[in-house]
C-alpha atoms as a PDB file:
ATOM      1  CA  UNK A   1     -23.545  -4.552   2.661  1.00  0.00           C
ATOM      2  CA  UNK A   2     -23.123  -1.742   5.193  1.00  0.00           C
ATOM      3  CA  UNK A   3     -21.548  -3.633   7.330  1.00  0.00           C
ATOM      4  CA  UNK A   4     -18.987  -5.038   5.203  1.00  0.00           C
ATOM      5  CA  UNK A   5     -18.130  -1.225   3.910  1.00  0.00           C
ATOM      6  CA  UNK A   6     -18.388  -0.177   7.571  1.00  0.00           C
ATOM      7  CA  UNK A   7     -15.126  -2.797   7.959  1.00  0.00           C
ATOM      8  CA  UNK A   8     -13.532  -2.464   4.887  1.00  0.00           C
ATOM      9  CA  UNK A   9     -13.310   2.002   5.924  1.00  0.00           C
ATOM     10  CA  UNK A  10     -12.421   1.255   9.635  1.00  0.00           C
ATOM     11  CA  UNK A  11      -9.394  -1.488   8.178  1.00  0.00           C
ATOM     12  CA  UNK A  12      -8.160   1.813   5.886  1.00  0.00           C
ATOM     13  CA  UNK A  13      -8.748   4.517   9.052  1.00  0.00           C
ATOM     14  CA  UNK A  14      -6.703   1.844  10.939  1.00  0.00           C
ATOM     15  CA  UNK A  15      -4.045   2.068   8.124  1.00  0.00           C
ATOM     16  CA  UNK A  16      -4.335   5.571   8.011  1.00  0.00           C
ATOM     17  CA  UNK A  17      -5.230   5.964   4.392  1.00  0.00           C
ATOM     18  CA  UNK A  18      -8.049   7.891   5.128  1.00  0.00           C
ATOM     19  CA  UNK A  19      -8.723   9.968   8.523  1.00  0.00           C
ATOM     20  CA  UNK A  20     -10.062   8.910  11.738  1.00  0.00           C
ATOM     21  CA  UNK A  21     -13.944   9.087  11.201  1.00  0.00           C
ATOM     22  CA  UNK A  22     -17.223   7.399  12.239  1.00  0.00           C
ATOM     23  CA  UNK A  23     -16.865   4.362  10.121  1.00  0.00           C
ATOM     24  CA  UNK A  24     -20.603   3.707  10.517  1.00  0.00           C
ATOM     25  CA  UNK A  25     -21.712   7.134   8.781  1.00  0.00           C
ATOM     26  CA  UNK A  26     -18.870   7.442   6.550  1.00  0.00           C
ATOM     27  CA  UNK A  27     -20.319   3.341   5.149  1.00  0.00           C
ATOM     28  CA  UNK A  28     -23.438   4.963   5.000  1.00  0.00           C
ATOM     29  CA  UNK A  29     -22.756   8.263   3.027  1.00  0.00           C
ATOM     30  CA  UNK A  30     -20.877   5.658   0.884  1.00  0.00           C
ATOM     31  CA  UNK A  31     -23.134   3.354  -0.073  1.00  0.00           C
ATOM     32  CA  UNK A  32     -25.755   6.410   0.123  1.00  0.00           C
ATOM     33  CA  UNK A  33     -23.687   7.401  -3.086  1.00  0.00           C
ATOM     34  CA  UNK A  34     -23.976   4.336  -5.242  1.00  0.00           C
ATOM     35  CA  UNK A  35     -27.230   3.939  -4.530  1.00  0.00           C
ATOM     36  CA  UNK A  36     -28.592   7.192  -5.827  1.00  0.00           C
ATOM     37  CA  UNK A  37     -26.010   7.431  -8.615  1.00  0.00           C
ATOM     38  CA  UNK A  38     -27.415   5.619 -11.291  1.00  0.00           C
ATOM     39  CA  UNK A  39     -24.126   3.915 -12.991  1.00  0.00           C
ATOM     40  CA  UNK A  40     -24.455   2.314 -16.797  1.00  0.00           C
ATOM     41  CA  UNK A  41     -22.148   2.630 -19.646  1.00  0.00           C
ATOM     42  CA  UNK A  42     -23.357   6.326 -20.650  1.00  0.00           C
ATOM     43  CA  UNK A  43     -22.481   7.429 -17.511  1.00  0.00           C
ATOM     44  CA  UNK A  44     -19.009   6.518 -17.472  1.00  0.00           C
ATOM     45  CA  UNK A  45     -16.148   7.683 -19.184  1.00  0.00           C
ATOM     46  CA  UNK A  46     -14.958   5.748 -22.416  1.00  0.00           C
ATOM     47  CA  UNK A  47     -11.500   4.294 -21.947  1.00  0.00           C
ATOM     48  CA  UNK A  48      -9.775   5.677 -24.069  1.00  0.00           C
ATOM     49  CA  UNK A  49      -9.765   8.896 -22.423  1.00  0.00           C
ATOM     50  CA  UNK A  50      -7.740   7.212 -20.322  1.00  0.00           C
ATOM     51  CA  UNK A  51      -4.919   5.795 -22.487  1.00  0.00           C
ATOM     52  CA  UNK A  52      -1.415   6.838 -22.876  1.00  0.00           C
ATOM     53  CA  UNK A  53      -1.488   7.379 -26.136  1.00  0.00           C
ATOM     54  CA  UNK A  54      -4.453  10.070 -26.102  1.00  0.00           C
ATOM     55  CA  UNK A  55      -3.032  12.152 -23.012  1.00  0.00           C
ATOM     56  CA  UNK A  56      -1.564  14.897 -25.270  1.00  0.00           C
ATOM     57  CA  UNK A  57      -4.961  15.039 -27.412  1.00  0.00           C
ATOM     58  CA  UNK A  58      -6.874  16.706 -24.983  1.00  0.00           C
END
């Protein structure tokens, strides 16, 4: 898995959508990040905080 993130960040530093960096630590810190976080339906947003037709509600 790191090494697949290490090419998928070095592809976009290539394409300059994110700055030169070491693409090895930056894969790291990445998947660092998911691995701590712990990710299930409470912890994300609902959708429709998200829709068009809520953006003026708040």
């Amino acid at each position: 898995m790191s090494n697949f993130a290490e090419a998928f960040l070095e592809t976009a530093m290539e394409k300059q959508v994110y700055p030169k960096m070491n693409p090895k630590i930056v894969a790291q810190v990445f998947l660092g990040m998911f691995a701590v976080a712990p990710f299930s339906q409470n912890t994300i947003m609902e959708a429709e905080c998200f829709s068009v037709a809520n953006a003026g509600n708040g």
